[in-house]
C-alpha atoms as a PDB file:
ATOM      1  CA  UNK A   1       6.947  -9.584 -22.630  1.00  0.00           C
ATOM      2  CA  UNK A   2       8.175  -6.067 -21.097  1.00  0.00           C
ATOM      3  CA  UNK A   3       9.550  -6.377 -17.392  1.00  0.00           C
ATOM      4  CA  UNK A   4       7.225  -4.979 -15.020  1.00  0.00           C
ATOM      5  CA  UNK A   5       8.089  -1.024 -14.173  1.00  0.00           C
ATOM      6  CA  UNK A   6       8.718   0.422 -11.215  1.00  0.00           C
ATOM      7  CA  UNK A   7       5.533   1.231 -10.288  1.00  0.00           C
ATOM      8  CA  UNK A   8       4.064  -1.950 -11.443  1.00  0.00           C
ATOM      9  CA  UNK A   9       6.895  -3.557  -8.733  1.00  0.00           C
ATOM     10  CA  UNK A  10       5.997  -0.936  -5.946  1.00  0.00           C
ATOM     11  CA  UNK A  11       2.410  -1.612  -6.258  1.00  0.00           C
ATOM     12  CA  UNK A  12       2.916  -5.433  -6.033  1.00  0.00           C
ATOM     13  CA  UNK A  13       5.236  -5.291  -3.237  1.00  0.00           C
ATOM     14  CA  UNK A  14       2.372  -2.460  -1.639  1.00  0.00           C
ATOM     15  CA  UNK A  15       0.227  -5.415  -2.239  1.00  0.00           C
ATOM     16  CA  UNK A  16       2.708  -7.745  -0.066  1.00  0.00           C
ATOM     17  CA  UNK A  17       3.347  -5.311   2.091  1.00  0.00           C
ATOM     18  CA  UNK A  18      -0.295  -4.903   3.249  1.00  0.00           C
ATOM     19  CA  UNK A  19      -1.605  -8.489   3.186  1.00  0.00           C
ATOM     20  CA  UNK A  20      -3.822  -9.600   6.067  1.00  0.00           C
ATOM     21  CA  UNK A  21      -4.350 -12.942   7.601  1.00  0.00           C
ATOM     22  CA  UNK A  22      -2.465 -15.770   7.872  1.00  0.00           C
ATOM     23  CA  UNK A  23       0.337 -14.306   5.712  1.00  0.00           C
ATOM     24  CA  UNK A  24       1.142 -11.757   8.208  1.00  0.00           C
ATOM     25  CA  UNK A  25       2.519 -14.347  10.529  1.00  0.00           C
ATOM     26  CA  UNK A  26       5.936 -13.608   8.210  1.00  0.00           C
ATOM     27  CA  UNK A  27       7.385 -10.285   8.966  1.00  0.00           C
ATOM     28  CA  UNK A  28       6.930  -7.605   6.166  1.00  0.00           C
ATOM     29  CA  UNK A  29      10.524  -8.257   5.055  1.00  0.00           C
ATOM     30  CA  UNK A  30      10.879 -11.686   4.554  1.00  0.00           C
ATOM     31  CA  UNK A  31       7.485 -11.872   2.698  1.00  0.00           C
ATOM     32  CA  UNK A  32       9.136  -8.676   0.276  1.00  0.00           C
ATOM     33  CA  UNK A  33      12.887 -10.957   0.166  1.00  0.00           C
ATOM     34  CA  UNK A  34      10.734 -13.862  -0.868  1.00  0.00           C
ATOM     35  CA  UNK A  35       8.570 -12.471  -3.694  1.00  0.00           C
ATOM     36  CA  UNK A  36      11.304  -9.875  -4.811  1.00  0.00           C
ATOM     37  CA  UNK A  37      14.405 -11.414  -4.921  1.00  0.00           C
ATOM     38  CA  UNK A  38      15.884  -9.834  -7.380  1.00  0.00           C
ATOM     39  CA  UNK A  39      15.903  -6.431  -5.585  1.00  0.00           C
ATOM     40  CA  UNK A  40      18.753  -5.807  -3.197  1.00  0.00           C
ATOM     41  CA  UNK A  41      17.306  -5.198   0.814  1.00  0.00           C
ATOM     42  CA  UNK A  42      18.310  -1.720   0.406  1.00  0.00           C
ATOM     43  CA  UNK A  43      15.578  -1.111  -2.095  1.00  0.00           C
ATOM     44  CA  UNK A  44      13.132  -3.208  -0.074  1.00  0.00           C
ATOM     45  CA  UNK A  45      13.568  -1.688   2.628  1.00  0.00           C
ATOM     46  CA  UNK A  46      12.918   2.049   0.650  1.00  0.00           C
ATOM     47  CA  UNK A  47       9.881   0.841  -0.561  1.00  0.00           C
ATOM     48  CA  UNK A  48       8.841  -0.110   2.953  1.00  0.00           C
ATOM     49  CA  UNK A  49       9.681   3.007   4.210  1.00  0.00           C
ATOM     50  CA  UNK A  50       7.411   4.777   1.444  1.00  0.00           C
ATOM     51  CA  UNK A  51       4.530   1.738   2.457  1.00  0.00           C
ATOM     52  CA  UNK A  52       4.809   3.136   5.937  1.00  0.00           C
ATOM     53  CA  UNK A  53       4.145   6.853   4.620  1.00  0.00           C
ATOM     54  CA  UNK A  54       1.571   5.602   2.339  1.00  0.00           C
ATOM     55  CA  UNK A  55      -0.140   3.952   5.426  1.00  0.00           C
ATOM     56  CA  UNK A  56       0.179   7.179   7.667  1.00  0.00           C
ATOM     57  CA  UNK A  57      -1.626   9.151   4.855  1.00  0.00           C
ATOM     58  CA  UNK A  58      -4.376   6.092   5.139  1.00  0.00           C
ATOM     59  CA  UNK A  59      -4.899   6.664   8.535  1.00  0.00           C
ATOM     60  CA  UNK A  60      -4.873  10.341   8.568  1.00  0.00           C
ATOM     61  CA  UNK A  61      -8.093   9.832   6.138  1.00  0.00           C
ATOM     62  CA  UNK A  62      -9.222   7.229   8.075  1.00  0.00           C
ATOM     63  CA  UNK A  63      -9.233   9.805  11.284  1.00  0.00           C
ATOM     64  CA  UNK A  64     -11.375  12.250   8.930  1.00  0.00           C
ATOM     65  CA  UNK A  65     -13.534   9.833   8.169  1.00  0.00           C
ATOM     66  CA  UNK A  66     -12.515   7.498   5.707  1.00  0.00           C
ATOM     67  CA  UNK A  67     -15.799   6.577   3.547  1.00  0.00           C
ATOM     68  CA  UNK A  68     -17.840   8.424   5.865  1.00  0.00           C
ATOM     69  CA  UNK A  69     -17.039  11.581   4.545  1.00  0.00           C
ATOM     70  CA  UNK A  70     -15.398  11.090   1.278  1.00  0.00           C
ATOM     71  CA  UNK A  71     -15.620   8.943  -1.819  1.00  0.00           C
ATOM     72  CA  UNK A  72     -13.485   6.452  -3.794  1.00  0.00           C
ATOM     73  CA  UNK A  73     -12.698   8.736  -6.445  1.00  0.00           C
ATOM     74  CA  UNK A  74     -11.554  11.814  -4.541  1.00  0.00           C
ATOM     75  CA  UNK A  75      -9.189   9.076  -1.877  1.00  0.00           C
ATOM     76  CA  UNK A  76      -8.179   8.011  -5.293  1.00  0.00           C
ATOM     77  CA  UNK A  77      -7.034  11.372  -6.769  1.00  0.00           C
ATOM     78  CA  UNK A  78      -5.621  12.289  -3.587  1.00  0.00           C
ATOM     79  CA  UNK A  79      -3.679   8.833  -3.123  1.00  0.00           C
ATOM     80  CA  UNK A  80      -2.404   9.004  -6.928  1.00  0.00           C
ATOM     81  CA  UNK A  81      -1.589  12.435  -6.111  1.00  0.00           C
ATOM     82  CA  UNK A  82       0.566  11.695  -3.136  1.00  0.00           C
ATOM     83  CA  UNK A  83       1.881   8.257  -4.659  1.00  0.00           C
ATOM     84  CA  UNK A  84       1.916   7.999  -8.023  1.00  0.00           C
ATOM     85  CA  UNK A  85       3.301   4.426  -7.787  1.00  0.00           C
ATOM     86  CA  UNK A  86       0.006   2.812  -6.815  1.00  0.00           C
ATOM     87  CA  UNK A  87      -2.250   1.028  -9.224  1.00  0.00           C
ATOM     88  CA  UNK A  88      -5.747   0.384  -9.227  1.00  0.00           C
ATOM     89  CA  UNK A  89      -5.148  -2.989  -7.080  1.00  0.00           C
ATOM     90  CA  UNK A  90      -2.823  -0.963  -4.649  1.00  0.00           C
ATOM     91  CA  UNK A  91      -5.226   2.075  -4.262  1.00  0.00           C
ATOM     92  CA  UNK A  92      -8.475  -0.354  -3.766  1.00  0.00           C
ATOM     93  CA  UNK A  93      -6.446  -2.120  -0.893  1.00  0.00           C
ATOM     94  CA  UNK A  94      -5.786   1.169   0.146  1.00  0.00           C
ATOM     95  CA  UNK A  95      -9.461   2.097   0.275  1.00  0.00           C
ATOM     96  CA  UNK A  96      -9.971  -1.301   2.078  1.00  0.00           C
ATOM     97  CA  UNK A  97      -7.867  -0.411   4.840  1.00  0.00           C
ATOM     98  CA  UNK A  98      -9.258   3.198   5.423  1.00  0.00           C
ATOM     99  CA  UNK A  99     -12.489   1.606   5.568  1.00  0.00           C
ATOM    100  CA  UNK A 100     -10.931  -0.768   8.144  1.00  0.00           C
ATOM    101  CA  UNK A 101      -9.166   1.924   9.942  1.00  0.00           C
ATOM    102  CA  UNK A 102     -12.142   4.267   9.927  1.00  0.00           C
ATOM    103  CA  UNK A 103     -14.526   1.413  11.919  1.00  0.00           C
ATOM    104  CA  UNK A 104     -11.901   1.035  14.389  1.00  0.00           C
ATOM    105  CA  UNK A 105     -11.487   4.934  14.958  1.00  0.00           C
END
């Protein structure tokens, strides 16, 4: 079996990165240390600098009007356009969050 990519890591760690609930209670960085291990903290800590511009662009939309005013498919494009890295799990998450942010706009 091929190691994951890049992306496929980013998009995991994205995953991580944005997990709510009870998992939250462990700051971003441990819970990225823990499940990527292999990567040195200088890498985890670039992808959660990219997370954090991945979450700005989220809440930009979200202050536009998230679902109110756009659809899944053009968040998508524009997402995948922006951050190539994300899957389909990553940019639904995504989409989950704008939703989020857009209610509490």
């Amino acid at each position: 079996m091929a190691a994951p990519s890049t992306a496929e890591k980013m998009s995991a760690a994205y995953l991580i990165y944005s997990e709510w609930g009870p998992a939250r209670a462990t700051p971003r960085v441990e819970r990225l240390a823990a499940c990527f291990p292999e990567e040195t903290a200088v890498l985890r800590a670039a992808w959660i600098q990219e997370f954090e511009r991945i979450n700005a662009e989220i809440w930009h939309i979200a202050a536009e009007g998230g679902p109110r005013t756009t659809s899944f498919a053009r968040f998508k494009k524009r997402l995948k356009a922006a951050f190539p890295c994300l899957n389909d799990a990553a940019l639904q998450r995504a989409w989950a969050l704008t939703g989020y942010y857009t209610a509490m706009e």
